[in-house]
PDB file of N, CA and C in Angstrom:
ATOM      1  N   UNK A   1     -11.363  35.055  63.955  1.00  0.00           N
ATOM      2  CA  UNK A   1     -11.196  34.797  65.371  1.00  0.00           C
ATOM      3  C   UNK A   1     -12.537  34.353  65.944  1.00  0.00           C
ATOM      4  N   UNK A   2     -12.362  33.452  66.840  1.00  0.00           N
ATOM      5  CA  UNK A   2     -13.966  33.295  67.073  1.00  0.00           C
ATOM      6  C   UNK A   2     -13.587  33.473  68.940  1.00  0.00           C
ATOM      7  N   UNK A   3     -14.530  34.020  69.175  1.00  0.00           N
ATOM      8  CA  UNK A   3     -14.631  34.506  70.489  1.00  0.00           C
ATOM      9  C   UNK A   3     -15.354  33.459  71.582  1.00  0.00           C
ATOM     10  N   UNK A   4     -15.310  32.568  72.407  1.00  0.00           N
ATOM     11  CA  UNK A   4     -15.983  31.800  73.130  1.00  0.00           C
ATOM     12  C   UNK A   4     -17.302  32.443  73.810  1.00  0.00           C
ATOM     13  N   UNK A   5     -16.993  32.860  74.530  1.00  0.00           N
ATOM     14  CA  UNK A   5     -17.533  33.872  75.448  1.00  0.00           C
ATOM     15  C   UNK A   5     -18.356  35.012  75.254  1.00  0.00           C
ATOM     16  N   UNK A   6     -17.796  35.641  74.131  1.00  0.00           N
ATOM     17  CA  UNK A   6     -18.456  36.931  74.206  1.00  0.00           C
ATOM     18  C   UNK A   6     -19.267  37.338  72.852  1.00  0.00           C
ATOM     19  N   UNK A   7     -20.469  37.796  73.399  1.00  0.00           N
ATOM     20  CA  UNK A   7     -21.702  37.872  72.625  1.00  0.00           C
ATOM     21  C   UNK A   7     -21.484  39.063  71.284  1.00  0.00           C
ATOM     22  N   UNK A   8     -21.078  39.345  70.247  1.00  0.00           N
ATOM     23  CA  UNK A   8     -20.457  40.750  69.683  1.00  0.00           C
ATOM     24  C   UNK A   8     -21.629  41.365  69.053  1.00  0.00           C
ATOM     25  N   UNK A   9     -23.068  40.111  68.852  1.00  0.00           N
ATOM     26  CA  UNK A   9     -24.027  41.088  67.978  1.00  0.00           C
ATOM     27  C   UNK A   9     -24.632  41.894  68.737  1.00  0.00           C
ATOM     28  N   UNK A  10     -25.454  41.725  70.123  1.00  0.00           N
ATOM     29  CA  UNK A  10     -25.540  43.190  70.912  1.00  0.00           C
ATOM     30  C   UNK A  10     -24.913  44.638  70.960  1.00  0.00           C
ATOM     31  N   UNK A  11     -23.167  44.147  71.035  1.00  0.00           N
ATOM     32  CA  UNK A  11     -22.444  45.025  70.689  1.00  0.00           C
ATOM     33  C   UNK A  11     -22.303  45.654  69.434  1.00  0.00           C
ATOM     34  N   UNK A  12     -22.684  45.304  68.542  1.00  0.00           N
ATOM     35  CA  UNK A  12     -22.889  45.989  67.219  1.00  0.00           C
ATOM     36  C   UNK A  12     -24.101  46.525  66.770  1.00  0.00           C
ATOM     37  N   UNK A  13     -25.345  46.321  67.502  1.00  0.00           N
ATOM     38  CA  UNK A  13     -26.080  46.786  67.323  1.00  0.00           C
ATOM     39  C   UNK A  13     -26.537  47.969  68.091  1.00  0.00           C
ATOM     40  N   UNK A  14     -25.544  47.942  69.395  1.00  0.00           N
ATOM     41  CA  UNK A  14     -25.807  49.474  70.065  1.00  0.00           C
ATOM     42  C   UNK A  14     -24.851  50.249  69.246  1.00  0.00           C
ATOM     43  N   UNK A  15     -23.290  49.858  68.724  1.00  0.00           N
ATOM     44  CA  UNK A  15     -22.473  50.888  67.643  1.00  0.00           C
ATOM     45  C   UNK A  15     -23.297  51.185  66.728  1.00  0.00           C
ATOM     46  N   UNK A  16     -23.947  50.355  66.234  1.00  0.00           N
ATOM     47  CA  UNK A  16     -24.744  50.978  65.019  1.00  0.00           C
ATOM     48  C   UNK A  16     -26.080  52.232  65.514  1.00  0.00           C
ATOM     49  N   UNK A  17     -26.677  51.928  66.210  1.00  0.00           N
ATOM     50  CA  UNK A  17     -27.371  52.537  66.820  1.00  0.00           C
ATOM     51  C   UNK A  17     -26.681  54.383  66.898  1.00  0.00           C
ATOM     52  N   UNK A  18     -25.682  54.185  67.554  1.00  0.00           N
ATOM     53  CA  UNK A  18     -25.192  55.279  68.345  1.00  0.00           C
ATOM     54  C   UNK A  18     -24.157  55.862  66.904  1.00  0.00           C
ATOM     55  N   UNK A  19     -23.871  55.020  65.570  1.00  0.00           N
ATOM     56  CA  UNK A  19     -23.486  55.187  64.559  1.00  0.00           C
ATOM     57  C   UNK A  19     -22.034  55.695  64.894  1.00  0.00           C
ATOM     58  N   UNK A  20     -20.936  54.399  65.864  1.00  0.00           N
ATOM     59  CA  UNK A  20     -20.249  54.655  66.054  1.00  0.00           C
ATOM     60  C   UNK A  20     -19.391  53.445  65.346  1.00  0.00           C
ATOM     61  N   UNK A  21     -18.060  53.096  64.638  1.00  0.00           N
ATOM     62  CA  UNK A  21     -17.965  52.200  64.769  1.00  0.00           C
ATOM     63  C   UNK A  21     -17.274  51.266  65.887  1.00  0.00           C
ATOM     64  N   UNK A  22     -17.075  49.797  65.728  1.00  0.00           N
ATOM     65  CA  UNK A  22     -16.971  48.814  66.860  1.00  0.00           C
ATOM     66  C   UNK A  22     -15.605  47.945  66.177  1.00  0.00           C
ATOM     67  N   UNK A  23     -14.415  47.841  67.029  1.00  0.00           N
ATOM     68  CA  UNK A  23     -13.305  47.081  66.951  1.00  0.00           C
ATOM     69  C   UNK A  23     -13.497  45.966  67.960  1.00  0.00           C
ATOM     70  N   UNK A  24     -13.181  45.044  67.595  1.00  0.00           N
ATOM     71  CA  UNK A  24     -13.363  43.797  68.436  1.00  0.00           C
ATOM     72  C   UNK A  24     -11.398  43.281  68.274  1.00  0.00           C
ATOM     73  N   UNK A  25     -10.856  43.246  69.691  1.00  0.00           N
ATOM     74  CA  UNK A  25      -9.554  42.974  69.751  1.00  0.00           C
ATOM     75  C   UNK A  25      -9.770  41.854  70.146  1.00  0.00           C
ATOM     76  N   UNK A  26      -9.069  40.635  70.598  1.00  0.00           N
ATOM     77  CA  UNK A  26      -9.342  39.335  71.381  1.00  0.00           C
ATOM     78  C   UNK A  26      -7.315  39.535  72.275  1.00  0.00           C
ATOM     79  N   UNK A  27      -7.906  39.337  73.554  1.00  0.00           N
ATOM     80  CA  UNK A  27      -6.567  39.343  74.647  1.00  0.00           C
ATOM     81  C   UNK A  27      -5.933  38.253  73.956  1.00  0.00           C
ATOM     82  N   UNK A  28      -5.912  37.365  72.749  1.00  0.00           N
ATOM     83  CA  UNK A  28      -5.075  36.583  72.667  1.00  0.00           C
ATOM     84  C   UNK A  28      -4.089  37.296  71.444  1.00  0.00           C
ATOM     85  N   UNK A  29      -4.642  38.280  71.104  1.00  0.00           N
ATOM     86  CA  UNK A  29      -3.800  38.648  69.674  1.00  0.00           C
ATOM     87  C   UNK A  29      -3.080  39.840  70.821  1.00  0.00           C
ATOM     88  N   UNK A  30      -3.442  40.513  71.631  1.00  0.00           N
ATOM     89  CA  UNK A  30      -2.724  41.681  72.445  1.00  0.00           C
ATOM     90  C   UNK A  30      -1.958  41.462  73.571  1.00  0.00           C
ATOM     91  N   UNK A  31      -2.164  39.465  74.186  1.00  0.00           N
ATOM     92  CA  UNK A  31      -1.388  39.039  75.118  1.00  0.00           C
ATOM     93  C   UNK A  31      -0.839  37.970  75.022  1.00  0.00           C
ATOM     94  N   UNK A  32       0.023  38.264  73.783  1.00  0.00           N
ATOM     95  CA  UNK A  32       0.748  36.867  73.304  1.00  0.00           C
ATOM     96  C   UNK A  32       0.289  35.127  73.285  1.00  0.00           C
ATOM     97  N   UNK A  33      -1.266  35.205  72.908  1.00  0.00           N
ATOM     98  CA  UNK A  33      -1.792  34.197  72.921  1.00  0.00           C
ATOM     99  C   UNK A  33      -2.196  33.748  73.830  1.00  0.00           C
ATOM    100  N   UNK A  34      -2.107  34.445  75.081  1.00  0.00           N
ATOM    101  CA  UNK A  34      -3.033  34.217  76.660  1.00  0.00           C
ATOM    102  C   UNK A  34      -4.236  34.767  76.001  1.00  0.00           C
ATOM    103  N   UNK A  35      -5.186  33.934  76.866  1.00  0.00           N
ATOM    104  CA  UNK A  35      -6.732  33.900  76.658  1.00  0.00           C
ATOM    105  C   UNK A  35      -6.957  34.379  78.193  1.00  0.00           C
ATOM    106  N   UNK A  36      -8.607  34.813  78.328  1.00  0.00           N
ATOM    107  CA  UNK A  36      -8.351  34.589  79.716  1.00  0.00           C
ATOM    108  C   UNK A  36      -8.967  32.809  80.378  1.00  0.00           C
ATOM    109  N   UNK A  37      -9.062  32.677  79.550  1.00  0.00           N
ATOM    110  CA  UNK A  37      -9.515  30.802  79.821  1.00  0.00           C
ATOM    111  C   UNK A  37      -7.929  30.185  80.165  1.00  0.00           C
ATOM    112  N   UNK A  38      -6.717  30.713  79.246  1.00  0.00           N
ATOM    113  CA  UNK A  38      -5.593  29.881  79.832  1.00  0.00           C
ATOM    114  C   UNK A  38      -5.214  30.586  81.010  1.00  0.00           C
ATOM    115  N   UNK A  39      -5.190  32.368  81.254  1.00  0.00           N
ATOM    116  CA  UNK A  39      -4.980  32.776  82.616  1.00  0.00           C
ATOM    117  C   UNK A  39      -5.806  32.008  83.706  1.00  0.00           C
ATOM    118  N   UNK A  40      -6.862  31.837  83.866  1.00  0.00           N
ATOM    119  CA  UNK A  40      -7.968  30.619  84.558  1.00  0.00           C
ATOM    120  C   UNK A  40      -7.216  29.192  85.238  1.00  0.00           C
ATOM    121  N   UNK A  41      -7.147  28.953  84.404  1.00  0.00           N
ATOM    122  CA  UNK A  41      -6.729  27.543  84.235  1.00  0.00           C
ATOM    123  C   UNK A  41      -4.936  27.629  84.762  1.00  0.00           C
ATOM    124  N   UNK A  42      -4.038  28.586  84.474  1.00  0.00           N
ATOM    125  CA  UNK A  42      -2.629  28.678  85.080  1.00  0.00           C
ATOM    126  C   UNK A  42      -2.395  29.696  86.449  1.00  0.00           C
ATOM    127  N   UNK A  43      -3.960  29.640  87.078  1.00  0.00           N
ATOM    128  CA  UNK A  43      -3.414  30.037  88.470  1.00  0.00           C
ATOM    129  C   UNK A  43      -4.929  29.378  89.356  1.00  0.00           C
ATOM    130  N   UNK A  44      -5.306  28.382  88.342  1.00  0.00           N
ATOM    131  CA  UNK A  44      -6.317  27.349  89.078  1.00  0.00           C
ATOM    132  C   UNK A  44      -5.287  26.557  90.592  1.00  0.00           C
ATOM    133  N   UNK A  45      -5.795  26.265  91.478  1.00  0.00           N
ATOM    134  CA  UNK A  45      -5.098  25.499  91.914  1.00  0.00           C
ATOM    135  C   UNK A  45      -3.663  25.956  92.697  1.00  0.00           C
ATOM    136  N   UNK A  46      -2.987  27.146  91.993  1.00  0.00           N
ATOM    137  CA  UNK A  46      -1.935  27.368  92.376  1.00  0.00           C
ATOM    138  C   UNK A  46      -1.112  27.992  94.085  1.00  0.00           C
ATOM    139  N   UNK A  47      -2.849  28.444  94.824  1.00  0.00           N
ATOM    140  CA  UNK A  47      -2.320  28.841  95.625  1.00  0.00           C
ATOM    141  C   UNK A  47      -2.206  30.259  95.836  1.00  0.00           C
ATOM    142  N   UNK A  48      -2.478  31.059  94.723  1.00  0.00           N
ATOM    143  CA  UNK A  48      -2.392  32.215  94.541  1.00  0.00           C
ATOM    144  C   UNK A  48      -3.615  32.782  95.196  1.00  0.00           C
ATOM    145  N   UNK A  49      -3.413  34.275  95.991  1.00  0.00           N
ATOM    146  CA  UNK A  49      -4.479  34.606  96.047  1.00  0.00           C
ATOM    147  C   UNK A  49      -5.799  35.581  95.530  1.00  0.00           C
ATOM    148  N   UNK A  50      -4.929  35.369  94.355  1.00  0.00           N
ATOM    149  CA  UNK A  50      -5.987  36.270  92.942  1.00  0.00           C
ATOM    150  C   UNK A  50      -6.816  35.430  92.928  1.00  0.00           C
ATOM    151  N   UNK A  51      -8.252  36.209  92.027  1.00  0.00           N
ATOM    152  CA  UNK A  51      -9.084  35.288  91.812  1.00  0.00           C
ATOM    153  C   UNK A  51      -9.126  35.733  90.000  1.00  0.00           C
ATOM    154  N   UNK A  52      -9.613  35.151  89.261  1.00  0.00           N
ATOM    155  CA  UNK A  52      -9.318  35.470  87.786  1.00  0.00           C
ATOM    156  C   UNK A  52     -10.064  36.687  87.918  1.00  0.00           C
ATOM    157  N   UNK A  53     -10.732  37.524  87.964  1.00  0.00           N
ATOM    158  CA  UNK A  53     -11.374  38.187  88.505  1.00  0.00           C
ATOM    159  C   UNK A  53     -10.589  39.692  88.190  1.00  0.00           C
ATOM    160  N   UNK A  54      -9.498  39.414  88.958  1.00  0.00           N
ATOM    161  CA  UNK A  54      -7.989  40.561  89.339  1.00  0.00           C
ATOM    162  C   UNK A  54      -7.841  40.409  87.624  1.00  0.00           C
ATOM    163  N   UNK A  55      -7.167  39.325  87.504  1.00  0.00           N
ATOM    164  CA  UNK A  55      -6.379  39.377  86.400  1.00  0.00           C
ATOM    165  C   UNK A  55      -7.569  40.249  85.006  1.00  0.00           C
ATOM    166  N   UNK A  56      -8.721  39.183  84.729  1.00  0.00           N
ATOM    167  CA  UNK A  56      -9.452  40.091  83.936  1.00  0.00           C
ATOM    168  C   UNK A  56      -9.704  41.206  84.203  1.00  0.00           C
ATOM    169  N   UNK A  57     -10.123  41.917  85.025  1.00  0.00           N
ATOM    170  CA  UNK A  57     -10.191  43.510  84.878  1.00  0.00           C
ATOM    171  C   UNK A  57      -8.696  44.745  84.610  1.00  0.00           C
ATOM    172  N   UNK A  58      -7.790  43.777  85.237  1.00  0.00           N
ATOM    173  CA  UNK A  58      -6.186  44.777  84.650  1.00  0.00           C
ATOM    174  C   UNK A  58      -6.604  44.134  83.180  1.00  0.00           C
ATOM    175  N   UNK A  59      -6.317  42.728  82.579  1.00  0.00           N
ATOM    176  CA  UNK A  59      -6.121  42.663  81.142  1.00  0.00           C
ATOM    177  C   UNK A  59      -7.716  43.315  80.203  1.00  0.00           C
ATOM    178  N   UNK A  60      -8.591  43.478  80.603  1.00  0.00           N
ATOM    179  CA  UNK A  60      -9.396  44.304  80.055  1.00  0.00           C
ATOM    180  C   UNK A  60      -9.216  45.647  80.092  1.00  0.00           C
ATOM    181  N   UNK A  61      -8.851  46.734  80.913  1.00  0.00           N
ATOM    182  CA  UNK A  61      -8.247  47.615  80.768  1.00  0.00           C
ATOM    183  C   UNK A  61      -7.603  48.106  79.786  1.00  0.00           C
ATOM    184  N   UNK A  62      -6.402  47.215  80.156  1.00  0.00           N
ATOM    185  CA  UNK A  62      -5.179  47.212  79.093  1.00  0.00           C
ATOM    186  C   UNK A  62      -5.625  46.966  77.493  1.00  0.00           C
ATOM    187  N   UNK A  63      -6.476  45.978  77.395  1.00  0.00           N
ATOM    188  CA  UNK A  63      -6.856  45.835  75.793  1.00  0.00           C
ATOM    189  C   UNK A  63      -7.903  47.250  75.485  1.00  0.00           C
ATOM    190  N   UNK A  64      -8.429  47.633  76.265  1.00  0.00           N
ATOM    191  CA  UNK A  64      -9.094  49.335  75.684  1.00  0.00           C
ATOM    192  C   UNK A  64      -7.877  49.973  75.611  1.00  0.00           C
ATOM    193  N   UNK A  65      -6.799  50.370  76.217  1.00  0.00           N
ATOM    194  CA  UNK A  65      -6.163  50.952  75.726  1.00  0.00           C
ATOM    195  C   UNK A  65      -5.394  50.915  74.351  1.00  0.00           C
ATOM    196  N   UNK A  66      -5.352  49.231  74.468  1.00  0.00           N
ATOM    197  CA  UNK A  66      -4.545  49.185  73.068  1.00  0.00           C
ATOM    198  C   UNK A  66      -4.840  48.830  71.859  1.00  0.00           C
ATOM    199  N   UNK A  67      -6.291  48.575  72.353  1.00  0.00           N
ATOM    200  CA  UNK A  67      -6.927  48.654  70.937  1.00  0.00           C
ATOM    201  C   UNK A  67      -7.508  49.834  70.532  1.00  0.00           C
ATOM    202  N   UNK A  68      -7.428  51.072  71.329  1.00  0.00           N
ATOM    203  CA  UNK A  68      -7.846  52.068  71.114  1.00  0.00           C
ATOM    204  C   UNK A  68      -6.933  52.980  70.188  1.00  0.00           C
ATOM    205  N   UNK A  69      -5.253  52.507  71.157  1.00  0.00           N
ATOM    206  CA  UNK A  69      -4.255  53.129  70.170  1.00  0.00           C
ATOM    207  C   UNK A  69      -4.063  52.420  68.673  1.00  0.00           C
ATOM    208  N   UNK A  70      -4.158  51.055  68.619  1.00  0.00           N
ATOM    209  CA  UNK A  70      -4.598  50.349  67.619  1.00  0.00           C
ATOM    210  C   UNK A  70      -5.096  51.096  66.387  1.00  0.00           C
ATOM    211  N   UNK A  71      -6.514  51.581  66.628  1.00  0.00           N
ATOM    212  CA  UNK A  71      -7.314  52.063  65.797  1.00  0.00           C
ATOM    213  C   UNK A  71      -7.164  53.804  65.694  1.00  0.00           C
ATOM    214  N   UNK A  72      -6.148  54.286  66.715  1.00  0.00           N
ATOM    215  CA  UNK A  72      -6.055  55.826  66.479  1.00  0.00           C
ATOM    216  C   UNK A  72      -7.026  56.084  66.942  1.00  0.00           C
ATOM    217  N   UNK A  73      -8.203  56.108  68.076  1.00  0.00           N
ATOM    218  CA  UNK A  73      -9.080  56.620  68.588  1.00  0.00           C
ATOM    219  C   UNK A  73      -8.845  57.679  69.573  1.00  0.00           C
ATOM    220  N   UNK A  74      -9.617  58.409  70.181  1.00  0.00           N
ATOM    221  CA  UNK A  74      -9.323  59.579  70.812  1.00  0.00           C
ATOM    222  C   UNK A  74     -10.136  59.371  72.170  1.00  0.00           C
ATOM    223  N   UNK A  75     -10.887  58.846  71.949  1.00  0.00           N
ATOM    224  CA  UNK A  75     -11.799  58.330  72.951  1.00  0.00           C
ATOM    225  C   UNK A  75     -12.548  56.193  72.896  1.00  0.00           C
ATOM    226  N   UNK A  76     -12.817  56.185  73.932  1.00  0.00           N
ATOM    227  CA  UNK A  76     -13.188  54.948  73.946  1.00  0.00           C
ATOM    228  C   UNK A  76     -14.468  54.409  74.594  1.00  0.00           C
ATOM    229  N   UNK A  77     -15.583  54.723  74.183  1.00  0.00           N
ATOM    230  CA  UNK A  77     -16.884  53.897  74.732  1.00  0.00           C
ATOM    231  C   UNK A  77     -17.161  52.859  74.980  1.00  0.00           C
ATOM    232  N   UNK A  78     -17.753  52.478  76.104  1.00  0.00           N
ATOM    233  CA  UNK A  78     -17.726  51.030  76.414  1.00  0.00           C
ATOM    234  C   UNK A  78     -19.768  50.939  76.803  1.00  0.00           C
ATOM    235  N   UNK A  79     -20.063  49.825  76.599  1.00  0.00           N
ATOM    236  CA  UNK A  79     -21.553  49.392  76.842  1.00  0.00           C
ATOM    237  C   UNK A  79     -21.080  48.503  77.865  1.00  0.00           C
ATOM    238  N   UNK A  80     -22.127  48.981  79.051  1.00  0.00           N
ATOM    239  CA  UNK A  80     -22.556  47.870  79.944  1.00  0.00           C
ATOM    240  C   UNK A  80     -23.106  46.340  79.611  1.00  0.00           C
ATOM    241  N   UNK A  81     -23.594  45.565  80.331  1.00  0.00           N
ATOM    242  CA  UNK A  81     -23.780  44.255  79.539  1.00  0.00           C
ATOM    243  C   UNK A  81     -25.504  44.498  79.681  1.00  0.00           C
ATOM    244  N   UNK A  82     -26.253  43.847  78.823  1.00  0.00           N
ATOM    245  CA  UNK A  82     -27.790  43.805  78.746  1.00  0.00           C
ATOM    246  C   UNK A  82     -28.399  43.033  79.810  1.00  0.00           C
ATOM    247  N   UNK A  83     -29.019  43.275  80.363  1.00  0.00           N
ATOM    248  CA  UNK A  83     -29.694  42.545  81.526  1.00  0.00           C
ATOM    249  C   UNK A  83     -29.468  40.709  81.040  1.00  0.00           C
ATOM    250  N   UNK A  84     -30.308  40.727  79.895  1.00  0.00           N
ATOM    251  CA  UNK A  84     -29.916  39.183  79.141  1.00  0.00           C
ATOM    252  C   UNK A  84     -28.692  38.389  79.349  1.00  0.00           C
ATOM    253  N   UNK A  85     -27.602  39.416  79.311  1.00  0.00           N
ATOM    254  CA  UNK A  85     -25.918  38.568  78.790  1.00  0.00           C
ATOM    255  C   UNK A  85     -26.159  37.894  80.545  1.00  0.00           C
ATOM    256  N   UNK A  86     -24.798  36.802  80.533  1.00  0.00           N
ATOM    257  CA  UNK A  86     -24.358  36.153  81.439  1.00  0.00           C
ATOM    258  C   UNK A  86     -23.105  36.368  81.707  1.00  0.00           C
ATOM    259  N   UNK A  87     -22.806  36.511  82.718  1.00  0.00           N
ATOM    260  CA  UNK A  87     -21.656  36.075  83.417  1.00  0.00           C
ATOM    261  C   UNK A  87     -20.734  34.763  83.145  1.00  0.00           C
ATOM    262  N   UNK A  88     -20.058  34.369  82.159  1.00  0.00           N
ATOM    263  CA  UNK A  88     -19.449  33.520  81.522  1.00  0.00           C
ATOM    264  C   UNK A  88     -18.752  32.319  82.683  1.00  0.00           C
ATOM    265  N   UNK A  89     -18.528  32.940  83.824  1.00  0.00           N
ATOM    266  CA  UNK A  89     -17.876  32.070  85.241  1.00  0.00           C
ATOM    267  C   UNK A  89     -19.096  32.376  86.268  1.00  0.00           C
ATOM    268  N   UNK A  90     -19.888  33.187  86.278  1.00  0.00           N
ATOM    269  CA  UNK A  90     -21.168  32.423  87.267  1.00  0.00           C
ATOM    270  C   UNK A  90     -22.190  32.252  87.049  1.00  0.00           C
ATOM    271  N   UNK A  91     -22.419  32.313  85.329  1.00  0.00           N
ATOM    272  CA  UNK A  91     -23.567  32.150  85.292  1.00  0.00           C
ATOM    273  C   UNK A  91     -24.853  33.014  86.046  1.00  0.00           C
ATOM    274  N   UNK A  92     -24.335  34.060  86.075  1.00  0.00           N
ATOM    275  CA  UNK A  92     -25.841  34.743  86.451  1.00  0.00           C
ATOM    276  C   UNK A  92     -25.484  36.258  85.913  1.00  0.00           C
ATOM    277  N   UNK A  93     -26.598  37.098  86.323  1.00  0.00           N
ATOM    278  CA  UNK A  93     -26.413  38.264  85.799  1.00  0.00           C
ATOM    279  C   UNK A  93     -25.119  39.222  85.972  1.00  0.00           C
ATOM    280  N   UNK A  94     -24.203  39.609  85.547  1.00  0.00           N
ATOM    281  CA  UNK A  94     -23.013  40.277  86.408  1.00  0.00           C
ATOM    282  C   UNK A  94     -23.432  42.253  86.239  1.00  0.00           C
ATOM    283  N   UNK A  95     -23.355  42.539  87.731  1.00  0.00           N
ATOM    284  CA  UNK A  95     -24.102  43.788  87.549  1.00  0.00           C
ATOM    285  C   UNK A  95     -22.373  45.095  87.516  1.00  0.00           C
ATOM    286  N   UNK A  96     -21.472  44.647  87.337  1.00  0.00           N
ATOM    287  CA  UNK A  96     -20.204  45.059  87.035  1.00  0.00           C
ATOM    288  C   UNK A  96     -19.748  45.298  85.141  1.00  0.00           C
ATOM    289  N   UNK A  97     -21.165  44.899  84.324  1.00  0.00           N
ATOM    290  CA  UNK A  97     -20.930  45.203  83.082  1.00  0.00           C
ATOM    291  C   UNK A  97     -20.048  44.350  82.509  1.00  0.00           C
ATOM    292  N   UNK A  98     -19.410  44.685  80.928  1.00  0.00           N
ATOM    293  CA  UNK A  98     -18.750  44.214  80.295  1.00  0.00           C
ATOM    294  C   UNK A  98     -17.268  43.796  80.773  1.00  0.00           C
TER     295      UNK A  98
END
């Protein structure tokens, strides 16, 4: 799977660190092949008054949960983003994390 967007060696190097391991799900294998680039793009324009914004934080949610049940986990850690990462839609620092 190759991920556009998202950076995974940071993320593996704080699991390793913390000597936890790291599942990487992609919303296209857990949302029937919606990305969030095609959610983007199918309510561009439409009038709607979501901003992708809405939609990514419910479908991020939802993929911790189910990749959590996925893997039989009991708990689920998440890393904030590194001062470094970007904001993939504004291009600047996003202080709302991963």
């Amino acid at each position: 799977m190759v991920f556009d967007s998202l950076h995974i060696s940071p993320r593996r190097m704080t699991a390793g660190r913390w000597e936890l391991p790291l599942t990487v799900v992609a919303y296209a294998d857990l949302f029937g092949g919606w990305t969030m680039d095609a959610v983007a793009r199918s309510t561009a324009g439409s009038g709607r008054s979501r901003s992708c914004c809405t939609f990514c934080g419910v479908l991020r949610r939802r993929a911790l949960e189910e990749g959590a049940r996925l893997v039989g986990a009991t708990h689920v850690v998440t890393v904030r983003k590194h001062p470094v990462d970007f904001d993939s839609r504004h291009k600047e620092p996003s202080p709302w994390g991963p």
